[in-house]
PDB file of N, CA and C in Angstrom:
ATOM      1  N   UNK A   1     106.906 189.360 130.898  1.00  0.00           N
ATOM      2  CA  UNK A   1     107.814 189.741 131.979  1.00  0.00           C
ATOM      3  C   UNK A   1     107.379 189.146 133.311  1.00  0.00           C
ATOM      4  N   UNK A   2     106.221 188.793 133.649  1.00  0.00           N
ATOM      5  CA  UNK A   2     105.360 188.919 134.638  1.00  0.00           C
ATOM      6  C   UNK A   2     105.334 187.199 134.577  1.00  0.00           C
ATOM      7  N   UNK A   3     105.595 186.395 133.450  1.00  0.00           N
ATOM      8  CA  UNK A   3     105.006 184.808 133.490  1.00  0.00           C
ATOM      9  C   UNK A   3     105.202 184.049 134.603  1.00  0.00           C
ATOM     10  N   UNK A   4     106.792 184.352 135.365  1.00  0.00           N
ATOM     11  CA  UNK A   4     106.931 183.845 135.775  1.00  0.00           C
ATOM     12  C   UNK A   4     106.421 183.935 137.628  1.00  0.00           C
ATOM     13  N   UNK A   5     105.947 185.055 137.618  1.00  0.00           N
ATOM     14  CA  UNK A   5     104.843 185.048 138.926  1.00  0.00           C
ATOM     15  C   UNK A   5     103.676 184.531 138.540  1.00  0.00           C
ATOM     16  N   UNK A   6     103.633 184.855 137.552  1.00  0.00           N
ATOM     17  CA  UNK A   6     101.758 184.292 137.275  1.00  0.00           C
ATOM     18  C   UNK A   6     101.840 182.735 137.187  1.00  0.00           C
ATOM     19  N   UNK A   7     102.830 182.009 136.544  1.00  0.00           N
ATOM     20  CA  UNK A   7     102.912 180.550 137.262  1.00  0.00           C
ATOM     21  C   UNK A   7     102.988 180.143 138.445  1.00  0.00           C
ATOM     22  N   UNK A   8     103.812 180.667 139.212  1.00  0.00           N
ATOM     23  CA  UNK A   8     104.047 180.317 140.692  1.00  0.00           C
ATOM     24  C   UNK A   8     102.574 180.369 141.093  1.00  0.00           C
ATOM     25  N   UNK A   9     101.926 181.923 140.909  1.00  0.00           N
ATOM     26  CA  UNK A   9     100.347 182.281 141.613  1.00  0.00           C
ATOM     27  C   UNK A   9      99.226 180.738 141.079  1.00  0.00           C
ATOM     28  N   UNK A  10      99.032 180.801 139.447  1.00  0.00           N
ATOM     29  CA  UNK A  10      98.310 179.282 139.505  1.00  0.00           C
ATOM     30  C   UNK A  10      98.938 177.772 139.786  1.00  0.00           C
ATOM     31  N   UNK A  11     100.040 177.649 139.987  1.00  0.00           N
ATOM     32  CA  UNK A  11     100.811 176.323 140.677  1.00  0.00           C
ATOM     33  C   UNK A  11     100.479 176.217 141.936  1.00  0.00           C
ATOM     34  N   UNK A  12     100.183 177.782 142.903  1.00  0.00           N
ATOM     35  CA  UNK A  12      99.762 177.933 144.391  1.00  0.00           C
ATOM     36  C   UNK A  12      98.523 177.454 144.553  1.00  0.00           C
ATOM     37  N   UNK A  13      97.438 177.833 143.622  1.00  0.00           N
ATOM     38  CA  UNK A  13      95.775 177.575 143.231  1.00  0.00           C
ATOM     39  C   UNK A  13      95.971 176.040 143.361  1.00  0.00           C
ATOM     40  N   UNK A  14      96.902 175.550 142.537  1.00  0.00           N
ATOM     41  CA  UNK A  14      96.592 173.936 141.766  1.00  0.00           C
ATOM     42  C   UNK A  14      96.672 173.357 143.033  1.00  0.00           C
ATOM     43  N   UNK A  15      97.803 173.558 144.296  1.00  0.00           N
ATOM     44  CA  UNK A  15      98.434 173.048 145.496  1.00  0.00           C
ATOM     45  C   UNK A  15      96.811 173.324 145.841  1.00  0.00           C
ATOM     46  N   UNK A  16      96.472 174.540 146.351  1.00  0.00           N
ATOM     47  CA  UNK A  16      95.523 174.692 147.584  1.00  0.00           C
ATOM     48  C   UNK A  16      94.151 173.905 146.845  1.00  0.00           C
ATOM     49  N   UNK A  17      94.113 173.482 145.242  1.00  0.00           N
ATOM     50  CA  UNK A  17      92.633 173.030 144.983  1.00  0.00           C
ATOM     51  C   UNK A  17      92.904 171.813 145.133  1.00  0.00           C
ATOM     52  N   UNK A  18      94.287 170.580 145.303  1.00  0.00           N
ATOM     53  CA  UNK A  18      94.391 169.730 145.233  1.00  0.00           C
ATOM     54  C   UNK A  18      94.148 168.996 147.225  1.00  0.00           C
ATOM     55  N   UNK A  19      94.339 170.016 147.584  1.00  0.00           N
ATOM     56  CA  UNK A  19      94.659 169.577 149.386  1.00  0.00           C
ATOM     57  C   UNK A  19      92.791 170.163 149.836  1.00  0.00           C
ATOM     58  N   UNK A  20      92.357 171.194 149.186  1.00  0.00           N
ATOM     59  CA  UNK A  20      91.362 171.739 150.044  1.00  0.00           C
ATOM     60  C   UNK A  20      90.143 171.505 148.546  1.00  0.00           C
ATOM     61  N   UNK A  21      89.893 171.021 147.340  1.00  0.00           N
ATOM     62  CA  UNK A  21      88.571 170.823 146.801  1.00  0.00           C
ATOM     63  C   UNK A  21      87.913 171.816 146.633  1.00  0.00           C
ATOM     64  N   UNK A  22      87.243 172.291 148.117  1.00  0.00           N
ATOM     65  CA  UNK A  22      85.784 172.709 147.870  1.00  0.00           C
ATOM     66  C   UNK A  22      86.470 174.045 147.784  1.00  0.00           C
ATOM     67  N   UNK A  23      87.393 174.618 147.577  1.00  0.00           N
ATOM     68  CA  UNK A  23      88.254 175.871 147.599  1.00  0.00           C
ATOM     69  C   UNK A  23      87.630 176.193 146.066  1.00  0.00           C
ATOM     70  N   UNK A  24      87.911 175.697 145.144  1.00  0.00           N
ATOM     71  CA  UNK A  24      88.010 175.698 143.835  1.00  0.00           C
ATOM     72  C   UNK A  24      86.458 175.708 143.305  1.00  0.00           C
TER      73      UNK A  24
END
């Protein structure tokens, strides 16, 4: 029920580890 927030939430991760690195 929930998948489709929980994608958006790690697609948000993938954005902020791709622009900021040392985030991740």
């Amino acid at each position: 029920m929930r998948t489709e927030l929980a994608r958006a939430e790690v697609e948000s991760i993938c954005v902020m580890c791709m622009s900021r690195p040392q985030v991740c």
